[in-house]
Each structure stands twice: as structure tokens, then as C-alpha cells.
Protein backbone atom coordinates (compact mmCIF):
# COMPACT_ATOMS: atom_id res chain seq x y z
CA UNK A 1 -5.95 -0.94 -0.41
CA UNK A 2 -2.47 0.17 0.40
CA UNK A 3 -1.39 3.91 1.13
CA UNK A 4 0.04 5.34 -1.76
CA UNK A 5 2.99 6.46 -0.01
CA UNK A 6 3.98 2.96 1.49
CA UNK A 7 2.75 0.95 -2.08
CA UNK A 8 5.41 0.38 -5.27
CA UNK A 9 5.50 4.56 -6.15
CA UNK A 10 8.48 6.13 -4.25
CA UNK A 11 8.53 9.23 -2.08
CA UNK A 12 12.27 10.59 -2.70
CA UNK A 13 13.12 13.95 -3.38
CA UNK A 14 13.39 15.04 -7.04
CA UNK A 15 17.69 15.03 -7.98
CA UNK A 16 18.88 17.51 -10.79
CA UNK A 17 21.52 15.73 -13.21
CA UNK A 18 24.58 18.09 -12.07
CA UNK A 19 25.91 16.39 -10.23
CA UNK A 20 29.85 13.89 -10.39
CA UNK A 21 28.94 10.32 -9.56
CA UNK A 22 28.72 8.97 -13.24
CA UNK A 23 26.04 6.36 -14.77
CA UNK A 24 25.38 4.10 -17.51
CA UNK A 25 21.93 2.20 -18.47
CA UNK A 26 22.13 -0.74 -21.38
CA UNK A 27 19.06 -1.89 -22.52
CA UNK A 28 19.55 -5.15 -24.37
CA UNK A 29 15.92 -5.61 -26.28
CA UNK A 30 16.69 -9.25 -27.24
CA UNK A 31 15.93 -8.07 -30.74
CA UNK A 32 15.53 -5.72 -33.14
CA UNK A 33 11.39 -6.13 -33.01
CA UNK A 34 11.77 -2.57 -30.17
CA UNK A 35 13.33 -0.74 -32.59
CA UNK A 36 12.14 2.71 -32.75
CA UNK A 37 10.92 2.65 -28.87
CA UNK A 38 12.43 5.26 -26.50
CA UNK A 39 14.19 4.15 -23.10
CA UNK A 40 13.44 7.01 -20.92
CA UNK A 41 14.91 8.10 -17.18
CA UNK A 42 12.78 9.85 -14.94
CA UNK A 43 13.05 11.07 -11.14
CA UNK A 44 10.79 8.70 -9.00
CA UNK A 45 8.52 11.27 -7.99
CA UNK A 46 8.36 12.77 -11.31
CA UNK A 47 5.29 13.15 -13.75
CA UNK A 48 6.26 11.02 -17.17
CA UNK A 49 4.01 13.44 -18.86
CA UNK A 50 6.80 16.03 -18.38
CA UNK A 51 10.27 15.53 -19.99
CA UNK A 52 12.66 13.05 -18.73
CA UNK A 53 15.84 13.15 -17.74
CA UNK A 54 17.94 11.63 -20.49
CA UNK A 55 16.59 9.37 -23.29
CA UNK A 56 17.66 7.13 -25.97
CA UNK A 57 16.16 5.39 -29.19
CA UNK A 58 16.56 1.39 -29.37
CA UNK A 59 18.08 0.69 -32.29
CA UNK A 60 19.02 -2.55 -33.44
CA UNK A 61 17.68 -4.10 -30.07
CA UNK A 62 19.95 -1.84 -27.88
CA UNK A 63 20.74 1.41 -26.49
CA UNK A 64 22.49 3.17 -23.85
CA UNK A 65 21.51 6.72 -21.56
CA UNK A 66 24.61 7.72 -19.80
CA UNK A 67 24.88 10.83 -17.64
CA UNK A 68 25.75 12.51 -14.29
CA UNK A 69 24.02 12.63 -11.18
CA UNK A 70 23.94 14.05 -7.84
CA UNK A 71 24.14 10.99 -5.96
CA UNK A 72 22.97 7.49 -6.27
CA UNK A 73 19.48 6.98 -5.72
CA UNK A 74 16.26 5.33 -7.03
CA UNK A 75 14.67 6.29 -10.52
CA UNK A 76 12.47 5.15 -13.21
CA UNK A 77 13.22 3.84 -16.44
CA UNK A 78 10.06 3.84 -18.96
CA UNK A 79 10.21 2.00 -22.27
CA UNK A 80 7.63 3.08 -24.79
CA UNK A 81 6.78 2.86 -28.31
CA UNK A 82 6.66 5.85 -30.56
CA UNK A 83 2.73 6.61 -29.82
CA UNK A 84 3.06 5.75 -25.87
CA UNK A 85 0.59 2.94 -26.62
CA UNK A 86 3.02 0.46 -25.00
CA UNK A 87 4.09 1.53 -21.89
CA UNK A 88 7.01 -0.85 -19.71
CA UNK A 89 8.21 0.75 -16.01
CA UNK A 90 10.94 -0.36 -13.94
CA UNK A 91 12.13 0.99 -11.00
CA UNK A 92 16.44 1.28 -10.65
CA UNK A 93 19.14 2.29 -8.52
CA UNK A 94 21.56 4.01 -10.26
CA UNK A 95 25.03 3.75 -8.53
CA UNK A 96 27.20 2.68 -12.02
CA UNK A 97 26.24 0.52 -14.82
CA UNK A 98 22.53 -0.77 -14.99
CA UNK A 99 21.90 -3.60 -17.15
CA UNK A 100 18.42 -3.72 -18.33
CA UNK A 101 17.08 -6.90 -20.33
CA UNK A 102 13.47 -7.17 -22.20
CA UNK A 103 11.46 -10.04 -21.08
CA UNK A 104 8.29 -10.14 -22.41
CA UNK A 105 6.34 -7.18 -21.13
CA UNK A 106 8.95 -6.54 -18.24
CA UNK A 107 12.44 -5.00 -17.70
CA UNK A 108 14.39 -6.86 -15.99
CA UNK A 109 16.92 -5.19 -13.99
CA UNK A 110 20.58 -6.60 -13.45
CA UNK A 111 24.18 -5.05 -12.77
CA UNK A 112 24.21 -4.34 -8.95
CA UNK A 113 23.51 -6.11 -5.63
CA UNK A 114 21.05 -3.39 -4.74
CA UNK A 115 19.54 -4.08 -8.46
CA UNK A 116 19.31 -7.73 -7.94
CA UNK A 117 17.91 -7.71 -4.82
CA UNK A 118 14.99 -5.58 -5.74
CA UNK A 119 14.37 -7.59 -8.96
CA UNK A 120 14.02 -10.61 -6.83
CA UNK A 121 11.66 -9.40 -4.55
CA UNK A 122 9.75 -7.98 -7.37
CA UNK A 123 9.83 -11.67 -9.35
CA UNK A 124 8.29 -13.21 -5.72
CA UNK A 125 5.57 -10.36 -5.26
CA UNK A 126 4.39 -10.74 -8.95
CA UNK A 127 4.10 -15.24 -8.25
CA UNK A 128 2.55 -14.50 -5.05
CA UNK A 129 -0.02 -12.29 -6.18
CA UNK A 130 -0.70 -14.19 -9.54
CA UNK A 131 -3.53 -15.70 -8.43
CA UNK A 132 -5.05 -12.96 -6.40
CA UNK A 133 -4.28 -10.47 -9.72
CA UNK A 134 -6.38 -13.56 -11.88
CA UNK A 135 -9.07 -13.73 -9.50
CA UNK A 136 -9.57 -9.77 -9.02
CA UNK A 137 -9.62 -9.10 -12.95
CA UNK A 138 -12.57 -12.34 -12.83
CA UNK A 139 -14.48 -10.34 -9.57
CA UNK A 140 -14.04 -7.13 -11.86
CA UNK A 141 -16.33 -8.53 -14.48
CA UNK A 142 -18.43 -10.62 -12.18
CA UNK A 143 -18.99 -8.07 -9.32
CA UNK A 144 -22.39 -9.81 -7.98
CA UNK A 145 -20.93 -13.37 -8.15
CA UNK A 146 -20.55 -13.88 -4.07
CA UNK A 147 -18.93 -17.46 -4.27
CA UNK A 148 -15.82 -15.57 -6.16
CA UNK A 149 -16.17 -12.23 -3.61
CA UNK A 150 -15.30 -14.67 -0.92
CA UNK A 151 -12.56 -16.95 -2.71
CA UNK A 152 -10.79 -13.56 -3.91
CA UNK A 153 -11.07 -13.02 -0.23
CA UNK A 154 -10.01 -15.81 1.15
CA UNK A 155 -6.98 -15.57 -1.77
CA UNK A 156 -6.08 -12.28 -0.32
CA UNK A 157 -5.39 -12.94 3.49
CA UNK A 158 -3.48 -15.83 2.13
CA UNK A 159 -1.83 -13.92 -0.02
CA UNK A 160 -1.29 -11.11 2.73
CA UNK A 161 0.25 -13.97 4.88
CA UNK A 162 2.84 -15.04 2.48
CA UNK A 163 3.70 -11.88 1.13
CA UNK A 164 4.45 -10.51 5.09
CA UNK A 165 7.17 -13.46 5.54
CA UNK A 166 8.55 -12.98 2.33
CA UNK A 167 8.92 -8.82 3.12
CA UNK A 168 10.09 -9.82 6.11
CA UNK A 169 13.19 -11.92 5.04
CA UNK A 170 13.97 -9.69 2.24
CA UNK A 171 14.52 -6.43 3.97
CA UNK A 172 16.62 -8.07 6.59
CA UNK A 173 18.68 -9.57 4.22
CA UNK A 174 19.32 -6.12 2.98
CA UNK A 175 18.88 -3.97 6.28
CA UNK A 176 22.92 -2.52 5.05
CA UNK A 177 21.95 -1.55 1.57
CA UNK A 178 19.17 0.92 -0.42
CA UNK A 179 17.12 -2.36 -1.50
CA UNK A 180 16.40 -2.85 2.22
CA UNK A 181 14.87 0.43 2.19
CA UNK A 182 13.01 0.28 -0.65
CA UNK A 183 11.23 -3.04 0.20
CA UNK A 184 10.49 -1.79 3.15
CA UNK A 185 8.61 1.36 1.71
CA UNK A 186 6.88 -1.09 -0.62
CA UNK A 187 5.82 -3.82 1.83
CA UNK A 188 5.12 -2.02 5.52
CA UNK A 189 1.37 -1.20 5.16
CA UNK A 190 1.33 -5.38 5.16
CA UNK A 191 3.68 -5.34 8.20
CA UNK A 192 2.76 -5.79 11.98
CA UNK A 193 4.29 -3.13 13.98
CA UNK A 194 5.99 -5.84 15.85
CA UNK A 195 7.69 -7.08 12.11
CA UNK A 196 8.96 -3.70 11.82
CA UNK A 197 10.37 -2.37 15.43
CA UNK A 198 12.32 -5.93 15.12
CA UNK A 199 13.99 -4.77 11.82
CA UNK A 200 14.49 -1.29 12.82
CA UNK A 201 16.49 -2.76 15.91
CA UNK A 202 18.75 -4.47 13.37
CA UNK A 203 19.63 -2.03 10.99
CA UNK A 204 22.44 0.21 10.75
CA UNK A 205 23.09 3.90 11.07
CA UNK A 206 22.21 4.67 7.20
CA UNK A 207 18.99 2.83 6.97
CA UNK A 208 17.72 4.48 9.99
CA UNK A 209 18.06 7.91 8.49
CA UNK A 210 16.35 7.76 5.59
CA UNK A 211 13.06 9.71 5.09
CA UNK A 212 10.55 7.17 5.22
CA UNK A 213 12.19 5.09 7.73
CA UNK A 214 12.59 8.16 10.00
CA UNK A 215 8.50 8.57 9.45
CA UNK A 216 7.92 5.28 9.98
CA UNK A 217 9.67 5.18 13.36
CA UNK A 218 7.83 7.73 13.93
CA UNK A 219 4.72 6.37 13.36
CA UNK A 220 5.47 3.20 15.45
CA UNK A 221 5.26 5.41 18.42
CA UNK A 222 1.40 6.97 17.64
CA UNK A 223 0.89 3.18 17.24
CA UNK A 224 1.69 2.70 20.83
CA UNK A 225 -1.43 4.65 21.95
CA UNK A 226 -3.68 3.14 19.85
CA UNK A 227 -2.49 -0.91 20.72
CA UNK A 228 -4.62 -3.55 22.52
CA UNK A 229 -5.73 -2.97 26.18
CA UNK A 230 -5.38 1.28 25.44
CA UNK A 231 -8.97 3.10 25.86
CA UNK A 232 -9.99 4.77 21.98
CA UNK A 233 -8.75 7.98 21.40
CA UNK A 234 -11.28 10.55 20.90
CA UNK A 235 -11.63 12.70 18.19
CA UNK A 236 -13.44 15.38 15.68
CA UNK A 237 -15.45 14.37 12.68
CA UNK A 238 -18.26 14.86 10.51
CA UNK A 239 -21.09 13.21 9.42
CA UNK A 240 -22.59 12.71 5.80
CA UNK A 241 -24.65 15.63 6.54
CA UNK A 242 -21.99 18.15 7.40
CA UNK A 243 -22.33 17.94 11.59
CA UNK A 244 -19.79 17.76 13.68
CA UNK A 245 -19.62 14.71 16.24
CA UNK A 246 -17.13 12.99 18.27
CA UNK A 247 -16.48 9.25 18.54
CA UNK A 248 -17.12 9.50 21.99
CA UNK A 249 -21.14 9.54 21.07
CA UNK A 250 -21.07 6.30 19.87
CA UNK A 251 -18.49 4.63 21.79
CA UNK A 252 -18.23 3.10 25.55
CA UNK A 253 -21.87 3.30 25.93
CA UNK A 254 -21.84 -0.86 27.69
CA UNK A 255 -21.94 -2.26 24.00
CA UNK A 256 -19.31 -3.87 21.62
CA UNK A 257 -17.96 -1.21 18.81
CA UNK A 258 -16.00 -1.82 15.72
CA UNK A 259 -14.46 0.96 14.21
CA UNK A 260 -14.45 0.39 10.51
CA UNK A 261 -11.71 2.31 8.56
CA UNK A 262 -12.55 2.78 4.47
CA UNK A 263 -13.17 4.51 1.62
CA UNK A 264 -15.49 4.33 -1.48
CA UNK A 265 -12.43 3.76 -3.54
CA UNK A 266 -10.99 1.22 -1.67
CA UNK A 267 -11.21 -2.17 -3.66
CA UNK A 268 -10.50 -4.41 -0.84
CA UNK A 269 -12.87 -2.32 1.51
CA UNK A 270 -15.79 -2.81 -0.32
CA UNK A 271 -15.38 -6.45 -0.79
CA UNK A 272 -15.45 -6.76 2.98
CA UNK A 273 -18.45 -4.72 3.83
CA UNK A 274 -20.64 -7.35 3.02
CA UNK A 275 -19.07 -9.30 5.85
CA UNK A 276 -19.62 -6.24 8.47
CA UNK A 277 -23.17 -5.62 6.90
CA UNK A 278 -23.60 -9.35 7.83
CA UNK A 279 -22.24 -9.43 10.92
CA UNK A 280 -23.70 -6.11 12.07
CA UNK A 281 -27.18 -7.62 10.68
CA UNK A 282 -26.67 -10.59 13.11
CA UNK A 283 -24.81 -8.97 16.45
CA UNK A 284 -26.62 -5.53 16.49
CA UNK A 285 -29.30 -6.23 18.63
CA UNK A 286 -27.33 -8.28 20.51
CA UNK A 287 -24.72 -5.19 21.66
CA UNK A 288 -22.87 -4.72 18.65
CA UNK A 289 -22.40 -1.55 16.66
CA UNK A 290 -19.87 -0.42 13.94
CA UNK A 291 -19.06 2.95 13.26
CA UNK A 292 -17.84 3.90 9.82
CA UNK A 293 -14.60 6.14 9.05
CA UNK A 294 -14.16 7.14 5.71
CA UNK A 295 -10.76 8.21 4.33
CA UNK A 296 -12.69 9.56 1.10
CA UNK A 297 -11.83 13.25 -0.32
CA UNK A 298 -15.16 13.48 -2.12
CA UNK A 299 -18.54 13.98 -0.63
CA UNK A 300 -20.82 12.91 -2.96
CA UNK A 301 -18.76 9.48 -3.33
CA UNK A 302 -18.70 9.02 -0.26
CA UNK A 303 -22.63 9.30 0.88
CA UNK A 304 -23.15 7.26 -3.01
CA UNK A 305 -21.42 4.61 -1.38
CA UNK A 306 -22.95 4.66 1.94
CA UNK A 307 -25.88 4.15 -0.18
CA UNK A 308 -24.83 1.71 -2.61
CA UNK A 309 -24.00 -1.07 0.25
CA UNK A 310 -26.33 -0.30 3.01
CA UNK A 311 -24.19 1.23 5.64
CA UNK A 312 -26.91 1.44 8.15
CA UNK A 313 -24.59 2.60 10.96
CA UNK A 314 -23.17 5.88 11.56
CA UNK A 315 -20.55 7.16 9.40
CA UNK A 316 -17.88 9.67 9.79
CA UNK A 317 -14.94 11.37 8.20
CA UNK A 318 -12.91 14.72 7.31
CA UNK A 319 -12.85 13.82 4.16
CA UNK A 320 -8.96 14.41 3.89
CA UNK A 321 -7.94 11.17 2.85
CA UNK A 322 -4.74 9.99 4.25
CA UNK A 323 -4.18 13.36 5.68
CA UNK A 324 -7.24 12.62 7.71
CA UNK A 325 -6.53 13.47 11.59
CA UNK A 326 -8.85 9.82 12.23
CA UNK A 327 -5.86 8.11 10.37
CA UNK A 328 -3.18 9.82 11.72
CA UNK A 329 -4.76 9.14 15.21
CA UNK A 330 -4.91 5.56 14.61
CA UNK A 331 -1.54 5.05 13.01
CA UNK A 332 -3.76 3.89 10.03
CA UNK A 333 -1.22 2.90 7.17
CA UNK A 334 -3.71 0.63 5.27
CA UNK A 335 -7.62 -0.29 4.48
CA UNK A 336 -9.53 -1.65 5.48
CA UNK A 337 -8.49 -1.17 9.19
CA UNK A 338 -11.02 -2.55 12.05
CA UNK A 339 -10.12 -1.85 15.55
CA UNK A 340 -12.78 -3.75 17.59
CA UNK A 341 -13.45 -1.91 21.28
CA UNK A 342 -15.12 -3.77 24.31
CA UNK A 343 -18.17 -1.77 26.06
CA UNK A 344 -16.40 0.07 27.92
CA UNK A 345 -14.28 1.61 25.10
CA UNK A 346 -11.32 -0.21 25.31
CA UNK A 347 -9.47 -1.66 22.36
CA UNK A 348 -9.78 -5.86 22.09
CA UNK A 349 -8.58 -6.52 18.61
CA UNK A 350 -7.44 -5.01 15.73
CA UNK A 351 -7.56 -5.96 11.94
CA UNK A 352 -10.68 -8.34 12.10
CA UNK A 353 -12.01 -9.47 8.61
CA UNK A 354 -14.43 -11.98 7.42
CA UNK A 355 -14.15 -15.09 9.68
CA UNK A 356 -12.18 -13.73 12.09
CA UNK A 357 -14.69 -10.97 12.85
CA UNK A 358 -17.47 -13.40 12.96
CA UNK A 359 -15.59 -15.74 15.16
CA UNK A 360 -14.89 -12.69 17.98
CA UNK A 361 -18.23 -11.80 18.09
CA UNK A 362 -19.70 -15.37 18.51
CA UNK A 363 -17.38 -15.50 21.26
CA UNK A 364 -18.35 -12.58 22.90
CA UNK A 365 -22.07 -11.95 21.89
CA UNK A 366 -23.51 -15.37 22.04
């Protein structure tokens, strides 16, 4: 499961509406069947619980919001019936006239080249992950079917692989414009560091000062310390019953150790621990040991998990979440994160799931 901050949900400051550079929105429903829905405008970071920014009533299959802002940035546009029932976002850049067309239970964005070039990377993510969507809402209401845990699996690195070309090729086609940016945000917890110092070396002046990019960069650099061939960093944690260890205890010690970053509420990381439990189940007494970081906030969900899937081996956390000083350490932007370290604490390999885990011990621990 993706950070927050690096998923589809946007991080820019909130902009008051007082500002010169003029806008228009059309929403062209297709038909009068929206009539009586509200097309609403909200600040990307902003609660749609609380009032938006401007609003207007579709009427006769159309309606227009037009307004002042401070300067041209991303926002959201909500559609929703009278009751809130139906619910349709879209995310925009507003620099001018945004032309916004119904499409079944989408909005479809057109009117700019910053516009377009966001709605197309949106239409590719949503085909990509079709099938991995289809086969996760199946899992959902077949959790103990194991043949389906390991297609969606299987579905997902695939779909991980695709997805990181496509990102790729999309941001550098726009490394001069704000849709660069923004598929950046939405698409670098799925990047390689590698991916992104190359597209930070191409882009111009502007990209390279916004926010996230800035953190990002930033970022890159903590990565450094934490690549392959560096010994583990050390650090401060707790354990599910409140005392305070190191890693060092349970690291270089002459045996194989995979650090395991998760969280109960991590989708993705619990459909992989049955492949550590089964690989820990097989190596362990061989010279293999995992030790469990938990970006969890909550206590009691985190030791129910623990429980729940028969993590045997130690666990640890601060139970900070993202803020957690093991995932800042660690340049952690995504989980599940393994970083696999040899016995004498140095790390091997990073990332190992499923197969690929299996296959690295095998090698090693025969």
C-alpha cells in the first residue's frame, strides 16, 4: 500500500479565491438525466465535508463555476446528487477554461495541455489496474481462497511493472509543465530511485522547486545510506510489549535477516506475509530470521495482527506511522518494503516478494 502523500490525494497548500488570474469550469452532462446535481470546487487538500469554493446546479445537462484565483494550481471538482449518495471526483488544473464532460461514472477532463495530459495518464492507470481492481474486489470476498491470494499477487507485480514504464514516460513527457509534477506525486512510491534521479536530471528550473519534488530530492539522498552493499542503520524501537530494543539485537549476529516493513492495514502487506511466514518456516533453522517493522498507529491492531497471521519473529515499531523514525531511516515511501541483510549486517537486496524472496534464499541457504 502506497503512502498517502505520494498516492492520487495531493499535498498543495490550501489557495483563498482573491486572487486576479480568472477561471471558468463547463460541465457538459450529456443530458438532462444530472439535473439537479451540484458541480462543486474544492482546494485539494480540503475536507468536502466543509463548504466549497464556488458551486453550481446542472441544469438542463450543463453548468458553469467561474471565479478568481490566486494562481493556477490543482483542485477538485466533485459532482454529486442532491443527497450526496452519488459522489464523482476529478482532479483539475485550473489555468483558464476547464471543460468537463460526463462519461458514465467519470469526469472527464479536457481544455488544457496540462488537463489532457493528466486525463491520459489517468485513462492508462485505470486499464492497467482493471484487472488487479477485479481480482482484489474477488480476494475481498474470498479472503481464504490461496489459488486467488497468489494470482492477485502475481497480477500486482505485473501490474507494478507496467504501471512504472508507463509513469516513467509520462512525467518526462511533461518534465516542463504541472502534469509532470503531478504524475510524479502520484506514481513515485512505484519508482526506483534510479527512475527518479534520471528525471530529476532532466527537468527544468520550475519542476525542481516544487514542494514535493524538493522532498523527494531530498529523500533520494537518505536513500543513499540505506542502498545495497551499505551496513543497516541502527535504530530505536519498541516491541509489542512496550520495551525498548534496537535492531542491532537481532541483526549481524552470522545469520541472514530480512527486515520486513508493514502494517496491519496494509492490504498488499498482508497478502504477502504468508510468503515470509513460508519462507521463514523453511530457512529459519537454516540461518534465516525476519524481523518485523510495523508502520501501525494503533497498538491493539497491531499485536491483533501479529496474532492473526502468526508472526513468530520479533516485531517492532513506534507506532507513528509514516512519521515513524524506522521509515524515515530507510527512505521507506511504500509497503511492503523488505530489505534483505547478509550475516554480517550488510544490505544484499531490497524489495524481495514472493518468488523472488524464495529464490535468494535457496541461493544462499541451501
Amino acid at each position: 500500500m502506497k503512502n498517502p502523500s505520494l498516492l492520487l490525494v495531493a499535498f498543495l497548500m490550501l489557495l483563498s479565491c482573491t486572487g486576479h488570474n480568472r477561471y471558468s469550469i463547463q460541465l457538459d452532462a450529456g443530458s438532462s438525466a444530472l439535473d439537479g446535481y451540484q458541480l462543486a470546487l474544492y482546494s485539494q487538500n480540503a475536507d468536502p465535508s466543509m463548504a466549497a469554493l464556488d458551486s453550481a446546479m446542472v441544469e438542463k445537462g450543463r453548468c458553469t463555476i467561474k471565479g478568481t484565483i490566486d494562481s493556477t494550481d490543482w483542485y477538485v471538482v466533485v459532482l454529486h446528487d442532491p443527497n450526496r449518495s452519488t459522489t464523482i471526483t476529478q482532479l483539475i488544473y485550473l489555468d483558464g477554461k476547464v471543460d468537463i464532460k460526463v462519461n458514465g461514472e467519470r469526469l472527464v477532463v479536457e481544455g488544457s495541455p496540462v488537463n489532457e495530459a493528466w486525463q491520459a495518464f489517468m485513462d492508462n492507470y485505470e486499464k492497467l489496474s482493471a484487472n488487479v481492481v477485479a481480482l482484489n474486489q474477488q480476494y475481498m470476498s474470498e479472503p481464504s481462497n490461496t489459488a486467488l491470494q497468489q494470482e492477485l499477487a502475481t497480477a500486482y507485480q505485473e501490474f507494478e511493472m507496467v504501471f512504472r514504464k508507463m509513469a516513467i514516460e509520462a512525467v518526462n513527457a511533461n518534465l516542463d509543465n504541472a502534469a509532470g509534477t503531478q504524475i510524479l506525486k502520484s506514481s513515485a512510491a512505484m519508482l526506483e530511485d534510479a527512475d527518479i534521479e534520471r528525471l530529476l536530471a532532466e527537468a527544468d528550473s520550475s519542476f525542481l522547486r516544487d514542494p514535493f519534488v524538493q522532498d523527494l530530492a531530498d529523500q533520494l539522498v537518505k536513500s543513499k545510506r540505506v542502498t545495497i552493499g551499505q551496513p543497516f542503520v541502527d535504530m530505536v524501537l519498541f516491541t509489542p510489549e512496550g520495551d525498548t530494543v534496537t535492531l542491532s539485537e537481532y541483526v549481524a549476529k552470522g545469520r541472514y535477516v530480512l527486515i520486513d516493513f508493514w502494517a496491519s492495514w496494509c492490504g498488499p502487506c498482508i497478502r504477502e506475509l504468508p510468503n515470509v511466514v513460508s519462507a521463514y518456516k523453511k530457512y529459519h533453522n537454516k540461518g534465516f530470521d525476519v524481523v518485523g517493522i510495523s508502520l501501525d498507529e494503533s497498538a491493539a491492531d497491531w499485536k491483533a495482527a501479529i496474532t492473526k497471521h502468526g508472526l513468530v519473529w520479533p516485531q517492532l515499531s513506534d507506532l507513528s506511522g509514516w512519521k515513524s523514525v524506522a521509515a524515515r531511516l530507510y527512505a521507506v515511501s511504500s509497503i511492503p518494503h523488505t530489505v534483505l541483510l547478509d550475516p554480517n549486517g550488510v544490505i544484499i537486496m531490497k524489495d524481495l516478494r514472493g518468488e523472488g524472496l524464495e529464490a535468494a534464499l535457496a541461493e544462499r541457504l541451501h
